[in-house]
PDB file of N, CA and C in Angstrom:
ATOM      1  N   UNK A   1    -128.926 -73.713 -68.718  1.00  0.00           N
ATOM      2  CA  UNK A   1    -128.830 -74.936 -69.488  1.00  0.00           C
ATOM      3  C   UNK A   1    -129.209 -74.615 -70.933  1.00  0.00           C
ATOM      4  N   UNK A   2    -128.640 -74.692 -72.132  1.00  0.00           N
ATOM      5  CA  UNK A   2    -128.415 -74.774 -73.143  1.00  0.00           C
ATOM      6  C   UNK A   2    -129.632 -75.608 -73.451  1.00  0.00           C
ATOM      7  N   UNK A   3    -130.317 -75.337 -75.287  1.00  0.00           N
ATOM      8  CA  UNK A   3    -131.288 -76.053 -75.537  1.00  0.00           C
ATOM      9  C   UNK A   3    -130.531 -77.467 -76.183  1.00  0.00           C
ATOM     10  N   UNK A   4    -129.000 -77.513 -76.732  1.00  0.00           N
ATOM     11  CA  UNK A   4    -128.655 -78.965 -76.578  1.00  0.00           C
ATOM     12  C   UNK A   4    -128.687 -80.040 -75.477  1.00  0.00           C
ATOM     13  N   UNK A   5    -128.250 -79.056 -74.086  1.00  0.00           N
ATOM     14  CA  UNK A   5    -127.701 -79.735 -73.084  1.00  0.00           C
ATOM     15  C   UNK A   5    -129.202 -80.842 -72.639  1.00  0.00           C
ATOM     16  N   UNK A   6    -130.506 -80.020 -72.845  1.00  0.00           N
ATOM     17  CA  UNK A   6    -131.756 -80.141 -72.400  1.00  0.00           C
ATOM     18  C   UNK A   6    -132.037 -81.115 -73.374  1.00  0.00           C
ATOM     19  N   UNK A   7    -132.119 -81.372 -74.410  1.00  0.00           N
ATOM     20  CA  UNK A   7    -132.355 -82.414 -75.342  1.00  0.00           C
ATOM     21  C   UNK A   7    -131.436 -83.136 -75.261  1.00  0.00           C
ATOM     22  N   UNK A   8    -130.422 -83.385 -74.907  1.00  0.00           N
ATOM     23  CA  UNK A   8    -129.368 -84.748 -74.397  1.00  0.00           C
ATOM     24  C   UNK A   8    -129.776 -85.197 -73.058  1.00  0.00           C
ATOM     25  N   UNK A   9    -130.622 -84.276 -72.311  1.00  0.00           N
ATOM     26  CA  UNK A   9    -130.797 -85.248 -71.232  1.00  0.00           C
ATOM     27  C   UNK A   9    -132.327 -85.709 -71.119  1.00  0.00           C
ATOM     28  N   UNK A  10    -132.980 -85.517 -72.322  1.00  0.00           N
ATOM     29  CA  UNK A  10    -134.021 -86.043 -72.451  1.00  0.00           C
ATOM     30  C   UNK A  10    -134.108 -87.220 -72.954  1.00  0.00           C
ATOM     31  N   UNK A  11    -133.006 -87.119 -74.125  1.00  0.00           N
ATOM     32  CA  UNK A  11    -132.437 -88.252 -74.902  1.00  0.00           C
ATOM     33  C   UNK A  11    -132.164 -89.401 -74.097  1.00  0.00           C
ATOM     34  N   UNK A  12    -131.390 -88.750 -73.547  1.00  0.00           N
ATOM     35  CA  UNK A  12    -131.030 -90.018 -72.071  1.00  0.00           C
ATOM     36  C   UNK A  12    -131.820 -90.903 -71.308  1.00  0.00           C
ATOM     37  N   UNK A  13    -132.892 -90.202 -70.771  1.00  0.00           N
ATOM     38  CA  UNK A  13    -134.087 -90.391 -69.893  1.00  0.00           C
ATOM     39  C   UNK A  13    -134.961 -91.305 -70.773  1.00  0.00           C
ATOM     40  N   UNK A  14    -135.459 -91.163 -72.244  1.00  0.00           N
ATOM     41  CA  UNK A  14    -135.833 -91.401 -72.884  1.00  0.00           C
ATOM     42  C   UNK A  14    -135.024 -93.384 -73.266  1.00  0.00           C
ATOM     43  N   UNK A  15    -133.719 -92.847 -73.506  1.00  0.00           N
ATOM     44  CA  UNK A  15    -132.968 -94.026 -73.564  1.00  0.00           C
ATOM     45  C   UNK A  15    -133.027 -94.699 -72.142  1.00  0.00           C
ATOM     46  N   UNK A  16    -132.885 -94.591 -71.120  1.00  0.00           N
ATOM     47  CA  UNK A  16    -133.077 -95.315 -69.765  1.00  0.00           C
ATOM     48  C   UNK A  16    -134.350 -96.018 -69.644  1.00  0.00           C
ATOM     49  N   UNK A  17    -135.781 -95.619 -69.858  1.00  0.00           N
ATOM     50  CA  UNK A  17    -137.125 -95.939 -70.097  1.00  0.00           C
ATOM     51  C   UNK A  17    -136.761 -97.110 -70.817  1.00  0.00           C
ATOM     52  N   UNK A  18    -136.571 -96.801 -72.091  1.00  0.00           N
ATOM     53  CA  UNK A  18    -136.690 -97.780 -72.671  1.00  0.00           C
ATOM     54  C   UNK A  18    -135.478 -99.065 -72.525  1.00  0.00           C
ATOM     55  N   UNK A  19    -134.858 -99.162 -71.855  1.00  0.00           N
ATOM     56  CA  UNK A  19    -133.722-100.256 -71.519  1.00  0.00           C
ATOM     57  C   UNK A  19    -134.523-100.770 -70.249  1.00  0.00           C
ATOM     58  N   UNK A  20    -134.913 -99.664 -69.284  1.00  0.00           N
ATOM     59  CA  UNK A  20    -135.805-100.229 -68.327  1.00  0.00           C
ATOM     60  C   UNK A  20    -136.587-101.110 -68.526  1.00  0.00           C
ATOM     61  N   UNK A  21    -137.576-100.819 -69.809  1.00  0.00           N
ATOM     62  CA  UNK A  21    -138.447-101.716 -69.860  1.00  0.00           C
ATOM     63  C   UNK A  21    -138.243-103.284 -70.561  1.00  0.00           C
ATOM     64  N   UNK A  22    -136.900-103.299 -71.383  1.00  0.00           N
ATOM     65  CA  UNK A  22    -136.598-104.251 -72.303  1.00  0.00           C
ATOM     66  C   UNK A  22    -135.698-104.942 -70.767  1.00  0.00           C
ATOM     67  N   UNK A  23    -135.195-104.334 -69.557  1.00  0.00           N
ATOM     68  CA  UNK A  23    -134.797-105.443 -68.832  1.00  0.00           C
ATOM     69  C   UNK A  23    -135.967-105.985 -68.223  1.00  0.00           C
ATOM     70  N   UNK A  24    -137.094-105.561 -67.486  1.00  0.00           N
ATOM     71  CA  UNK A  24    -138.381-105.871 -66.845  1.00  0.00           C
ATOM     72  C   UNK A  24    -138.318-107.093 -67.807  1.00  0.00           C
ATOM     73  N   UNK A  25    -138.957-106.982 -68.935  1.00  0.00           N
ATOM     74  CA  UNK A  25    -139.622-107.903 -69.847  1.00  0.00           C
ATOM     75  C   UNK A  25    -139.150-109.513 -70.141  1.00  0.00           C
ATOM     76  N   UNK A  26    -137.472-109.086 -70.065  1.00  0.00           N
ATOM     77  CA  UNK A  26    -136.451-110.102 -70.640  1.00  0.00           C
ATOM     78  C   UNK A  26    -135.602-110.074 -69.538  1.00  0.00           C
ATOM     79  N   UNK A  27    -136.073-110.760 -68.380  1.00  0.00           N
ATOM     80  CA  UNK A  27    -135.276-110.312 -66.954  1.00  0.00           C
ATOM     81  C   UNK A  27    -134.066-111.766 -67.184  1.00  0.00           C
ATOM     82  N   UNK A  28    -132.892-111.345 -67.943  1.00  0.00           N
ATOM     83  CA  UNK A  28    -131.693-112.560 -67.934  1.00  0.00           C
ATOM     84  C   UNK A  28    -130.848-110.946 -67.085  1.00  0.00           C
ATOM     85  N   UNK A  29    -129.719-112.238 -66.824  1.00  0.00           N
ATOM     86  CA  UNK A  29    -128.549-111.534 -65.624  1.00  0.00           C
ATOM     87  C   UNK A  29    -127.751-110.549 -67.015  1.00  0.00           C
ATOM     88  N   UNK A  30    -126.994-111.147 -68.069  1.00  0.00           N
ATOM     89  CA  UNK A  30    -126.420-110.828 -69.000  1.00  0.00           C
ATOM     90  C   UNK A  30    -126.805-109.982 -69.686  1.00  0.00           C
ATOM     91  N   UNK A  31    -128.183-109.652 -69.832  1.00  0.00           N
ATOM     92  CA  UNK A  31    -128.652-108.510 -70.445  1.00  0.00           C
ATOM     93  C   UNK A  31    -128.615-107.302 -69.708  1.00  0.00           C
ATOM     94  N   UNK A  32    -128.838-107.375 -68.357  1.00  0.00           N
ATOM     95  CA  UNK A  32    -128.830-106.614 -67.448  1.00  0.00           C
ATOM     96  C   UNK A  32    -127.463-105.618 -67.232  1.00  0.00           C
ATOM     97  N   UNK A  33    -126.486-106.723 -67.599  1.00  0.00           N
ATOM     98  CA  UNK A  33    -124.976-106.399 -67.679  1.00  0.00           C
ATOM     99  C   UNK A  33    -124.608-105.363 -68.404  1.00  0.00           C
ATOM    100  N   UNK A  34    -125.362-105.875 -69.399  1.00  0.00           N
ATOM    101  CA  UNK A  34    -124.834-105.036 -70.772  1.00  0.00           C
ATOM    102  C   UNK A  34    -125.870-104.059 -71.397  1.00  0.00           C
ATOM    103  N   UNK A  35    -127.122-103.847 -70.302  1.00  0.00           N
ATOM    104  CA  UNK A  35    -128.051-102.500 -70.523  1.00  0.00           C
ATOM    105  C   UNK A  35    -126.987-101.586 -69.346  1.00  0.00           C
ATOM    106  N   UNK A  36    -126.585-102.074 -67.952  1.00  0.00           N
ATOM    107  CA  UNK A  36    -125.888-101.057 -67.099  1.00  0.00           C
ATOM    108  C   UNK A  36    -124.830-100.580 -67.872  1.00  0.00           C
ATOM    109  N   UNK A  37    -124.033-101.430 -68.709  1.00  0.00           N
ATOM    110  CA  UNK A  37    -122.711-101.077 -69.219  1.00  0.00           C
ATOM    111  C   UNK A  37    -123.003 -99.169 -70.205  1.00  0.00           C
ATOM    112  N   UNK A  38    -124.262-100.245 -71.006  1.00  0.00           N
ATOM    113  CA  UNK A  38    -124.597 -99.186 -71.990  1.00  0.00           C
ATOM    114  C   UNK A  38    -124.651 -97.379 -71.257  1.00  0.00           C
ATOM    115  N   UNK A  39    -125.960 -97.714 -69.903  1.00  0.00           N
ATOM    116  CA  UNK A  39    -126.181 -96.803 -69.626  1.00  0.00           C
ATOM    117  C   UNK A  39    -124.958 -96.168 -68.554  1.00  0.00           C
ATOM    118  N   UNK A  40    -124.422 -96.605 -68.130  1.00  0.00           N
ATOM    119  CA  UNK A  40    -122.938 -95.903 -67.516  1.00  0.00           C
ATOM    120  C   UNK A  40    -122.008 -94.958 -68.874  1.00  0.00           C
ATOM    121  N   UNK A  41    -122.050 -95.992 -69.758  1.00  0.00           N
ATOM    122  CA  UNK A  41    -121.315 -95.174 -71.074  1.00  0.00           C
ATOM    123  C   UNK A  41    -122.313 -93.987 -71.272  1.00  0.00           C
ATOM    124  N   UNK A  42    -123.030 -94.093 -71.558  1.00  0.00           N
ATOM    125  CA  UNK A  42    -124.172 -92.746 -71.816  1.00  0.00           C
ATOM    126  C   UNK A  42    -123.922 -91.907 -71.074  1.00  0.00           C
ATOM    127  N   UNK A  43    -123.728 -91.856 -70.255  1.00  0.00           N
ATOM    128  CA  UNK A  43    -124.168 -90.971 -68.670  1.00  0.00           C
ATOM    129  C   UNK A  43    -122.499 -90.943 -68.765  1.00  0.00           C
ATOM    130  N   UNK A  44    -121.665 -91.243 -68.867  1.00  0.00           N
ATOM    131  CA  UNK A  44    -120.585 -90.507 -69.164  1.00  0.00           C
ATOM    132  C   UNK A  44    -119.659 -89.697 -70.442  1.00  0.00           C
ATOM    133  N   UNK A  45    -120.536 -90.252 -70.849  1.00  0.00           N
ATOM    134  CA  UNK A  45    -120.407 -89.506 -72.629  1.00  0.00           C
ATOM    135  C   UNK A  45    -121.319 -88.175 -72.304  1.00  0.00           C
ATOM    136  N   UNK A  46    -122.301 -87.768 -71.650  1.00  0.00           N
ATOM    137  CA  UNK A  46    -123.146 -87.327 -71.204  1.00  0.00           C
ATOM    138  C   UNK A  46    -122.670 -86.086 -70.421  1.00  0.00           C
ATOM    139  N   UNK A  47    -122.248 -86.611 -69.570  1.00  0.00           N
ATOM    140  CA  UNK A  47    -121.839 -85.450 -68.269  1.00  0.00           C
ATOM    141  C   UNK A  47    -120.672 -85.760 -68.124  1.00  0.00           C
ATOM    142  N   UNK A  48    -119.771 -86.141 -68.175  1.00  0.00           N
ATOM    143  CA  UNK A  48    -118.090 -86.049 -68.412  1.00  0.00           C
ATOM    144  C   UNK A  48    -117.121 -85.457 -69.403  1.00  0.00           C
ATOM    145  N   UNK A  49    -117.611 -86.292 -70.400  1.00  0.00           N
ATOM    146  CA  UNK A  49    -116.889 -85.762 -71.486  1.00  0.00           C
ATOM    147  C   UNK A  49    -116.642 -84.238 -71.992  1.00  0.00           C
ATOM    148  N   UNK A  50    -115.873 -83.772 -72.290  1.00  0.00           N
ATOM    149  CA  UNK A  50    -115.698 -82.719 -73.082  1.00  0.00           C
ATOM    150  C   UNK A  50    -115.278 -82.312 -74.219  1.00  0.00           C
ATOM    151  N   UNK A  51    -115.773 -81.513 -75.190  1.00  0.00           N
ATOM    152  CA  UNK A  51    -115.321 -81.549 -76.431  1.00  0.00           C
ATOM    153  C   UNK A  51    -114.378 -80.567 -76.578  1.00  0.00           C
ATOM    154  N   UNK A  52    -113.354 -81.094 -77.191  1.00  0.00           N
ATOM    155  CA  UNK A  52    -111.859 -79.895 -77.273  1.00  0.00           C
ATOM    156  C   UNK A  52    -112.393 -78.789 -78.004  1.00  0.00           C
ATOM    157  N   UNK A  53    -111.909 -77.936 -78.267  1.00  0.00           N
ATOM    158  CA  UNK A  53    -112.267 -76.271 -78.489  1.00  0.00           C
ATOM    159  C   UNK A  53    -111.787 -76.045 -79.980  1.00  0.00           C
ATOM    160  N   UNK A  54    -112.521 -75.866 -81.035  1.00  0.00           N
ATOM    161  CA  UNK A  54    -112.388 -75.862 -81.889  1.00  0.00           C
ATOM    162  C   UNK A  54    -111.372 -74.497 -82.195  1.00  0.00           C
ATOM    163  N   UNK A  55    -110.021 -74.911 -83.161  1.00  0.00           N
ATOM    164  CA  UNK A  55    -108.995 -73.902 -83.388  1.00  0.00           C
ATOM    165  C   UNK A  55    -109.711 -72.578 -84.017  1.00  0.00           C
TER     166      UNK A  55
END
């Protein structure tokens, strides 16, 4: 594992905590919606994506 790969998934973890705690706090359905949305996009920007190969 790469020292980017390791700091993006800290980043992540880091970002999950803290959505965790802003849903606990502010427990509406709609927010909830749109912290999962966020963190699905992350987590596939994350571990899916790939960046094309520079010419």
């Amino acid at each position: 594992m790469t020292l980017e790969r390791f700091l993006s998934v800290i980043a992540f973890v880091v970002l999950g905590v803290f959505l965790l705690v802003l849903v606990t706090k502010v427990a509406t359905l709609d927010l909830s919606i749109v912290v999962l949305v966020t963190i699905l996009l992350c987590g596939y920007d994350l571990f899916f994506h790939r960046v094309p190969p520079h010419p």
